[in-house]
C-alpha atoms as a PDB file:
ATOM      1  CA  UNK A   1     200.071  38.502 -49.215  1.00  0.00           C
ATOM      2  CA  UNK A   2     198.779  37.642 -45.872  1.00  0.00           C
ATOM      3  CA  UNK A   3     200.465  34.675 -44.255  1.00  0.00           C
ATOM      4  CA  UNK A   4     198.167  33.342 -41.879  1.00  0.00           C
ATOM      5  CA  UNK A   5     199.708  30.303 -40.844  1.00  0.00           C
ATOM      6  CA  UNK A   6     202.573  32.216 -39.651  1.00  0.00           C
ATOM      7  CA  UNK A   7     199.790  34.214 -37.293  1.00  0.00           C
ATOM      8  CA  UNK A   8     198.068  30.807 -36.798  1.00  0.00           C
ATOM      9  CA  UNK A   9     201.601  29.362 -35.865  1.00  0.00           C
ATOM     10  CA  UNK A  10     202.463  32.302 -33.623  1.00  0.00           C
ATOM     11  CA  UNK A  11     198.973  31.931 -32.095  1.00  0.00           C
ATOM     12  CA  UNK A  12     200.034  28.188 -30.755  1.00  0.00           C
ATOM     13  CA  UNK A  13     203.163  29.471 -29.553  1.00  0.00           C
ATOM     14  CA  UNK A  14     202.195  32.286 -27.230  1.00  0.00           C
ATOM     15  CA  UNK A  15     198.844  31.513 -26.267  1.00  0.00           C
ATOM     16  CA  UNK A  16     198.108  28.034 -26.027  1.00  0.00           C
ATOM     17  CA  UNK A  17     201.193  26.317 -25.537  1.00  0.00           C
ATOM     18  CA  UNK A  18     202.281  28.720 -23.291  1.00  0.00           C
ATOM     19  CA  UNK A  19     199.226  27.589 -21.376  1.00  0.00           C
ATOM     20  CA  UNK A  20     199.931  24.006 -20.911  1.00  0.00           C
ATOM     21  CA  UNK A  21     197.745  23.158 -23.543  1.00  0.00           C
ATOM     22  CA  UNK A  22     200.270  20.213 -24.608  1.00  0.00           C
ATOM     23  CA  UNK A  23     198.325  17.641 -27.086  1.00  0.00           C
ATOM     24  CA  UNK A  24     200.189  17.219 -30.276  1.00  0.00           C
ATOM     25  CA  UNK A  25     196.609  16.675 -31.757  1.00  0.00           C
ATOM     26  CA  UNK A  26     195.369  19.805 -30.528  1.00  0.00           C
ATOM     27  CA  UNK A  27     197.898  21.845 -31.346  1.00  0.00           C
ATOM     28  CA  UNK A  28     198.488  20.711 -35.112  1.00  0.00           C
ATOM     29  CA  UNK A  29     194.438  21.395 -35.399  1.00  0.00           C
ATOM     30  CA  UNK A  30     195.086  24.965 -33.959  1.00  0.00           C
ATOM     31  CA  UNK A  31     197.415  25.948 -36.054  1.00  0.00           C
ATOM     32  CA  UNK A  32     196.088  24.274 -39.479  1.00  0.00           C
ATOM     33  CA  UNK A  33     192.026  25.292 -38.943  1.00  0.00           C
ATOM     34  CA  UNK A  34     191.809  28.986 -40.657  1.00  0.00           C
ATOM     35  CA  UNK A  35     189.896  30.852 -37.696  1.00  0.00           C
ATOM     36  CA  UNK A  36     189.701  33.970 -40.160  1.00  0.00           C
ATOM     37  CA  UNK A  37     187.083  32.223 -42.042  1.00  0.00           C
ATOM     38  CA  UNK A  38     184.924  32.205 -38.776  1.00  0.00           C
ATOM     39  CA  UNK A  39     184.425  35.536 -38.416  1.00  0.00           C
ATOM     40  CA  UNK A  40     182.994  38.403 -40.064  1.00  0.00           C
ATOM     41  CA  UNK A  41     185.634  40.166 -42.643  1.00  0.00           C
ATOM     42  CA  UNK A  42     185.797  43.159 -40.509  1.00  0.00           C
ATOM     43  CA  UNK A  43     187.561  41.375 -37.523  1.00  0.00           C
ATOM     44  CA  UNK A  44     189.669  38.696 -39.837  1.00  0.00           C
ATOM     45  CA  UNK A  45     192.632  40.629 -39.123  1.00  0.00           C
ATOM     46  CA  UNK A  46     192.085  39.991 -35.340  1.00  0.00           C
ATOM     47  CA  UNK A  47     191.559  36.129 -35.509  1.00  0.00           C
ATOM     48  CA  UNK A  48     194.694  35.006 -34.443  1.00  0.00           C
ATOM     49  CA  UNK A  49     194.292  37.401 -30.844  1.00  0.00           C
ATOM     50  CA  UNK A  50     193.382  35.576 -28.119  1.00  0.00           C
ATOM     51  CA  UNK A  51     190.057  36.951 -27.677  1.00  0.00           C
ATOM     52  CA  UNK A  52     186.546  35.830 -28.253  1.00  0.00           C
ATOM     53  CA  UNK A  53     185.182  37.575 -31.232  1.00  0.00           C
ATOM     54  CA  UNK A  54     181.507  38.554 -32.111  1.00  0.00           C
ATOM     55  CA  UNK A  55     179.526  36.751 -34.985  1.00  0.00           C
ATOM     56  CA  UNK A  56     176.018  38.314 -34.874  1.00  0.00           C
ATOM     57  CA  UNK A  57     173.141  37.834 -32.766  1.00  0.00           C
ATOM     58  CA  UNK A  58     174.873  39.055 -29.459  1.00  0.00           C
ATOM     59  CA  UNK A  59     177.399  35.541 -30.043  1.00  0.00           C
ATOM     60  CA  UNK A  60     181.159  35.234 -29.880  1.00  0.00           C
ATOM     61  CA  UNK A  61     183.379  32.607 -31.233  1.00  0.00           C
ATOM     62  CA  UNK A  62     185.574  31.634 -28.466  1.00  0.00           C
ATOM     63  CA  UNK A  63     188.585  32.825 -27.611  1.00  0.00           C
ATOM     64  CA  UNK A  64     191.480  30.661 -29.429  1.00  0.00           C
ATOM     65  CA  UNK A  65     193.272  29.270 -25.387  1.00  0.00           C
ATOM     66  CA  UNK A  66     189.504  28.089 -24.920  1.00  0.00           C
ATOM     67  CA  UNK A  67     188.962  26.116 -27.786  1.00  0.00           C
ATOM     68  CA  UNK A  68     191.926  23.917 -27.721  1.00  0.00           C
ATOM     69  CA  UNK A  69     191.590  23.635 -23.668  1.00  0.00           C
ATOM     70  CA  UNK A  70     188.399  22.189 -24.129  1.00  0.00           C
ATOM     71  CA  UNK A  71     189.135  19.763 -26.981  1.00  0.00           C
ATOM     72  CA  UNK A  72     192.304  18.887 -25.322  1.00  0.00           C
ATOM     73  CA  UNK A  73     190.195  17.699 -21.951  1.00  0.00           C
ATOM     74  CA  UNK A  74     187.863  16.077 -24.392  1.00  0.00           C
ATOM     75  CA  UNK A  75     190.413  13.246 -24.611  1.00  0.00           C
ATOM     76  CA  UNK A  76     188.978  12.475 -28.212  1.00  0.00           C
ATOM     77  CA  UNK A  77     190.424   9.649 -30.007  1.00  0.00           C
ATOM     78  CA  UNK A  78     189.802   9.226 -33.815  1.00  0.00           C
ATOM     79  CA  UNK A  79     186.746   7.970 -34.662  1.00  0.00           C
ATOM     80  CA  UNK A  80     184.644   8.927 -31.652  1.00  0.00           C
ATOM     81  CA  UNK A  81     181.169  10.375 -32.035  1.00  0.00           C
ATOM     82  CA  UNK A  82     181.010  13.904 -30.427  1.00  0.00           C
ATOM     83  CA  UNK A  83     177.904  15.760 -30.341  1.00  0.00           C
ATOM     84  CA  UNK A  84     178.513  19.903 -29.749  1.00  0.00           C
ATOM     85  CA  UNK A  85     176.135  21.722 -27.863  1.00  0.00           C
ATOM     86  CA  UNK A  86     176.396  25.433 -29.823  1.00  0.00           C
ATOM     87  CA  UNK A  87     177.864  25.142 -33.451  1.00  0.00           C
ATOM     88  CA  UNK A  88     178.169  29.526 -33.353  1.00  0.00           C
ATOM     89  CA  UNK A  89     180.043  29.791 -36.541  1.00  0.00           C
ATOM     90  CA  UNK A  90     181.675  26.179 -37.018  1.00  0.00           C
ATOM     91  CA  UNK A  91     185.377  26.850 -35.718  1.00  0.00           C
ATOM     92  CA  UNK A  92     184.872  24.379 -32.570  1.00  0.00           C
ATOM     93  CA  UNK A  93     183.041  22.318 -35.311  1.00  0.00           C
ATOM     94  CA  UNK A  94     186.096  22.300 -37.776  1.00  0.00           C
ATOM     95  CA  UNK A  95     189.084  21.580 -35.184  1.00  0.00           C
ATOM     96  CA  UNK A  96     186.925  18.577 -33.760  1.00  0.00           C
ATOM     97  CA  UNK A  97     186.403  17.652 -37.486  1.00  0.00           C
ATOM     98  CA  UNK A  98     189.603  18.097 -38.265  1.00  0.00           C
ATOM     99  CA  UNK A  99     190.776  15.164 -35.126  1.00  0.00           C
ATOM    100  CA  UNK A 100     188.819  12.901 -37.798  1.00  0.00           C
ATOM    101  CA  UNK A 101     185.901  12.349 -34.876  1.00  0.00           C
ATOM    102  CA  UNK A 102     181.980  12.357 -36.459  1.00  0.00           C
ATOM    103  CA  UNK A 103     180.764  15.435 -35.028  1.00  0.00           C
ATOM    104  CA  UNK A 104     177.059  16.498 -34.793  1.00  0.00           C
ATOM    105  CA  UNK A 105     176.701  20.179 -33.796  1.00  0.00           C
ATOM    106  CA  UNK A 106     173.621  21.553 -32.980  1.00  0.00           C
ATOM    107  CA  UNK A 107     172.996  25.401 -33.071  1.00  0.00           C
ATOM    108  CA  UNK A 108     169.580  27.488 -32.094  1.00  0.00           C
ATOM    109  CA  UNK A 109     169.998  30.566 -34.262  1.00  0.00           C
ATOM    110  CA  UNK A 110     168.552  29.333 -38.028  1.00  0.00           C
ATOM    111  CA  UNK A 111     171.168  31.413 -40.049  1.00  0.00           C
ATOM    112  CA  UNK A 112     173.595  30.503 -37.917  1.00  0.00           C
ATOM    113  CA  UNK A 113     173.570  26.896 -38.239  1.00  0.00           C
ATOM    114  CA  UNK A 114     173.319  26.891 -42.118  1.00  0.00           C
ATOM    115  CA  UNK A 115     176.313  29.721 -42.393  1.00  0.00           C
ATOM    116  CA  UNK A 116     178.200  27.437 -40.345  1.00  0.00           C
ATOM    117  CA  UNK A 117     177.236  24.302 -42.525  1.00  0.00           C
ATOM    118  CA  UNK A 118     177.460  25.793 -45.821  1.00  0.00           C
ATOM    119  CA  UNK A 119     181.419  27.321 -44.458  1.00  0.00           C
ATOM    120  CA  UNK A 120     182.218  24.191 -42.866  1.00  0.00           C
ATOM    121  CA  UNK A 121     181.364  22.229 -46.662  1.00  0.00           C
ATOM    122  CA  UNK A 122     183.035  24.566 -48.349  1.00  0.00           C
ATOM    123  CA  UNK A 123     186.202  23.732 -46.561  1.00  0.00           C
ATOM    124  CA  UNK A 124     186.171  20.129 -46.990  1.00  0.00           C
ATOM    125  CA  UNK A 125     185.530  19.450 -42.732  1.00  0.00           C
ATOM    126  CA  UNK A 126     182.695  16.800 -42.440  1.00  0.00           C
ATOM    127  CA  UNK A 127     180.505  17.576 -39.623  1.00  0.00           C
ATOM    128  CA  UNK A 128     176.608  17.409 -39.527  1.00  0.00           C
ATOM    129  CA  UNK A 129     174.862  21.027 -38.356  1.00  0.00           C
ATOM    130  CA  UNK A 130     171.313  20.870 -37.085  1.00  0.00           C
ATOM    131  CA  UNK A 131     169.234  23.730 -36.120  1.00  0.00           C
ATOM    132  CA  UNK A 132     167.325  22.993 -32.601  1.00  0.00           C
ATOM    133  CA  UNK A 133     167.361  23.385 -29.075  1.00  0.00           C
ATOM    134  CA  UNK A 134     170.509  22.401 -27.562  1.00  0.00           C
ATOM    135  CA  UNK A 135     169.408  21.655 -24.585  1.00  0.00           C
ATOM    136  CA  UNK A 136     167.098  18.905 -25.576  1.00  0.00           C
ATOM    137  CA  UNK A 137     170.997  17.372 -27.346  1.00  0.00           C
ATOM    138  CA  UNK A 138     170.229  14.956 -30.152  1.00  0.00           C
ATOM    139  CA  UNK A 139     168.943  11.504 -30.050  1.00  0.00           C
ATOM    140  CA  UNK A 140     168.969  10.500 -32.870  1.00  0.00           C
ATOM    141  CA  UNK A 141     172.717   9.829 -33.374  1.00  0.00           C
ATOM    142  CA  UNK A 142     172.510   8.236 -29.613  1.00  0.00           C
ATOM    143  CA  UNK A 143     174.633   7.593 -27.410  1.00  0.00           C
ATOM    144  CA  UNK A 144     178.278  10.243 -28.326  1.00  0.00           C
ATOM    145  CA  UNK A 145     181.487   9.028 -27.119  1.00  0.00           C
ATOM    146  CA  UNK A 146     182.237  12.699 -26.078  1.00  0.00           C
ATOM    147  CA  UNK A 147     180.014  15.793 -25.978  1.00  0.00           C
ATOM    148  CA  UNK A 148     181.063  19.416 -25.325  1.00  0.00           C
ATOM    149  CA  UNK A 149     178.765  22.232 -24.638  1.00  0.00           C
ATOM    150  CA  UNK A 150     179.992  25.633 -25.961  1.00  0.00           C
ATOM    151  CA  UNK A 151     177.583  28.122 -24.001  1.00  0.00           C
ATOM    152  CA  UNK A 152     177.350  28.736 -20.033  1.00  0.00           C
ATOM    153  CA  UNK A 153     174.901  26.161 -18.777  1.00  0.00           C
ATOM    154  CA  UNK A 154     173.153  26.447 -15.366  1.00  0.00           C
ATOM    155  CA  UNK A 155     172.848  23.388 -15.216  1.00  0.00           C
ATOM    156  CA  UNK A 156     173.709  19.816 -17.137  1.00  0.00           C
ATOM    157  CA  UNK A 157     170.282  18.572 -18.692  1.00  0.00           C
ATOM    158  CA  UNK A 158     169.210  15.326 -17.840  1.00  0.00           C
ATOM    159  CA  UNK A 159     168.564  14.935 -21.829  1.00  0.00           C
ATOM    160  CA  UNK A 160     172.987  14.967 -21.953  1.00  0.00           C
ATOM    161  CA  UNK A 161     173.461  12.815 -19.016  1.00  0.00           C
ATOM    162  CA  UNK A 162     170.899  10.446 -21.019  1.00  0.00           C
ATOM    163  CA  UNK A 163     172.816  10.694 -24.565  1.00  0.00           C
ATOM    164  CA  UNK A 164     176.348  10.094 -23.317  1.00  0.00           C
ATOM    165  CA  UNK A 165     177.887   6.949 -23.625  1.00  0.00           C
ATOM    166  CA  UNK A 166     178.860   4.466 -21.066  1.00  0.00           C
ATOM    167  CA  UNK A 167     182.506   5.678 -20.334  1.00  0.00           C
ATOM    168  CA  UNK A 168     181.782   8.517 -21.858  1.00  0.00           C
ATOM    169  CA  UNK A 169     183.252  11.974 -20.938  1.00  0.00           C
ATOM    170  CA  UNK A 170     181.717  15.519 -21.296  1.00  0.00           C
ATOM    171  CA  UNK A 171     182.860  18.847 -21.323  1.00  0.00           C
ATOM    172  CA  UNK A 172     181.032  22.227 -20.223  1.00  0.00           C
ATOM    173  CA  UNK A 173     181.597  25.944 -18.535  1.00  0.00           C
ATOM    174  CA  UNK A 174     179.010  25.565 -15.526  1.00  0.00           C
ATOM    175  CA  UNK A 175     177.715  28.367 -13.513  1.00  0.00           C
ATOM    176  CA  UNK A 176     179.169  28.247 -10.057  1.00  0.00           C
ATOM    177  CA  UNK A 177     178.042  29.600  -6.660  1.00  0.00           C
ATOM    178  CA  UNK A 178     180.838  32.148  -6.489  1.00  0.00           C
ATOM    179  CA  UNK A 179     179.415  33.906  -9.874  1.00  0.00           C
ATOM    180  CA  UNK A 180     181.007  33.273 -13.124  1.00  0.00           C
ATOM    181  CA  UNK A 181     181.290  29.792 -15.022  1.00  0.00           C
ATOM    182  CA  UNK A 182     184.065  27.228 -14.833  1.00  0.00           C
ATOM    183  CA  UNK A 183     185.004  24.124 -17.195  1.00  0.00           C
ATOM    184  CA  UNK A 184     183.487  20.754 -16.029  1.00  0.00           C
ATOM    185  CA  UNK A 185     185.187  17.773 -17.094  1.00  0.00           C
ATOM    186  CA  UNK A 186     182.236  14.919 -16.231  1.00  0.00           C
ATOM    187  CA  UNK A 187     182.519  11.003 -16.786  1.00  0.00           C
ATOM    188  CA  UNK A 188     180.028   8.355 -16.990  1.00  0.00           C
ATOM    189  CA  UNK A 189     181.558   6.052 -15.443  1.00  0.00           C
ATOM    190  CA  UNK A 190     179.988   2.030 -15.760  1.00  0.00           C
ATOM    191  CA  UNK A 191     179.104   0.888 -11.750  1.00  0.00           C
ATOM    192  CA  UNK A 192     176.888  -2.060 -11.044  1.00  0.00           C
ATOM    193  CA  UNK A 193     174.788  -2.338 -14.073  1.00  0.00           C
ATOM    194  CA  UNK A 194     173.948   1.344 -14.383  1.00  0.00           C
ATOM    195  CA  UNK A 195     176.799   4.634 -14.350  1.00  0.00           C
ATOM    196  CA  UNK A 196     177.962   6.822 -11.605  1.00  0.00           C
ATOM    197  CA  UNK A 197     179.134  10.577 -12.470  1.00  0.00           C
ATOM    198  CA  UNK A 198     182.753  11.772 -11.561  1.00  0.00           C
ATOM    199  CA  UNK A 199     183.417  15.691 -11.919  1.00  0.00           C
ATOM    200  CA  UNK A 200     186.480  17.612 -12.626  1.00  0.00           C
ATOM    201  CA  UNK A 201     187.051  21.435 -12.268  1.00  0.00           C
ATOM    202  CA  UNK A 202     189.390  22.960 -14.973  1.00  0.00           C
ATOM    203  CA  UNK A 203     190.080  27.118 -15.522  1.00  0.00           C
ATOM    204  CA  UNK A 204     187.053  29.947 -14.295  1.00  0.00           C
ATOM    205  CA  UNK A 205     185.696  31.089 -17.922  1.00  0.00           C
ATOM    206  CA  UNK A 206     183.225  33.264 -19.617  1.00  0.00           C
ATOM    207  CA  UNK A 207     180.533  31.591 -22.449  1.00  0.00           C
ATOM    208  CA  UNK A 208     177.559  33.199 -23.490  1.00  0.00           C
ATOM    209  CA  UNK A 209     174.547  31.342 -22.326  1.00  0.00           C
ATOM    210  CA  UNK A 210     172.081  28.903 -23.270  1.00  0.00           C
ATOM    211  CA  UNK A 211     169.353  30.188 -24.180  1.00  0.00           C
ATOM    212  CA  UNK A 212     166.022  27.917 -24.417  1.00  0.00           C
ATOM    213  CA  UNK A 213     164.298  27.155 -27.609  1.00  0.00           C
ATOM    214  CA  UNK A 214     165.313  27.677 -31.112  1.00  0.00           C
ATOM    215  CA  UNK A 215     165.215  30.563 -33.731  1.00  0.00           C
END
């Protein structure tokens, strides 16, 4: 029988904290969240390589030294609302889920966002999926403590600025002059009666990209 904690273990070990991805958090998330059940069958044997892997509808789940960078420079403490810009098939979903934060993932492809909420159920992580435009972020659930945007972005919508909280940090691979993306690390920081932005560069990346509108 397949041990895949072993792979999952191994995983940790060579790719990510071999990286300088250091967060005992992160790392017990990474190596307990079954990334085989993220992807099709056909590439389960491959889940534990640290590659991005495709899921349908020309979109990847991202590569396993991406994930837990980008959760680690969420800074995420328990309890924090997060709101995820690009739920793909739920595995960025299920390690933030599995930190015990109250996620809110919004995905544009329809079967997409109800494979990933219907997997993500079945596997006991509590996150809310919604189908929309993730651009436009969610309201609703107003302002997030954190929010992380899983696709290349030209830009960082006014709509995100708008729907992060006061202190509030988010995290994003941003087009750049030079071609290519990099992670963003922005926070809102309080000044004066109103917030100031203050920007971080992290590691050059490569995200498939927003697209507008839902499906």
């Amino acid at each position: 029988m397949w041990n895949w904690r072993s792979d999952a273990s191994e995983m940790v070990e060579l790719q990510i904290l071999a990286r300088n991805v250091c967060s005992p958090r992160v790392l017990e998330a990474m190596r307990s969240v079954p990334r085989h059940l993220f992807v099709p069958e056909a590439y389960a044997a491959d889940a534990y390589i640290d590659r991005p892997l495709p899921i349908g509808s020309c979109q990847t789940i991202s590569q396993p030294y991406m994930v837990a960078k980008m959760t680690e420079l969420l800074q995420a403490e328990e309890g924090m609302s997060v709101l995820e810009i690009g739920t793909g098939s739920g595995y960025q979903t299920a390690i933030l889920a599995y930190l015990k934060l109250r996620v809110y993932s919004i995905e544009r492809i329809g079967y997409l966002a109800k494979d990933a909420a219907e997997r993500l159920k079945a596997l006991n992580f509590d996150a809310k999926v919604l189908h929309g435009d993730g651009r436009e972020g969610y309201p609703d659930f107003a302002p997030y403590d954190r929010i992380i945007v899983t696709a290349a972005a030209e830009r960082i919508e006014p709509t995100w600025e708008e729907q992060l909280a006061s202190g509030g940090r988010m995290i994003l691979p941003l087009n750049v002059a030079t071609g290519g993306q990099r992670l963003l690390a922005r926070n809102k920081i309080p000044s004066e009666g109103t917030w100031r932005f203050e920007d971080k560069w992290y590691d050059y990346c490569r995200f498939v990209p927003i697209v507008e509108g839902a499906s």
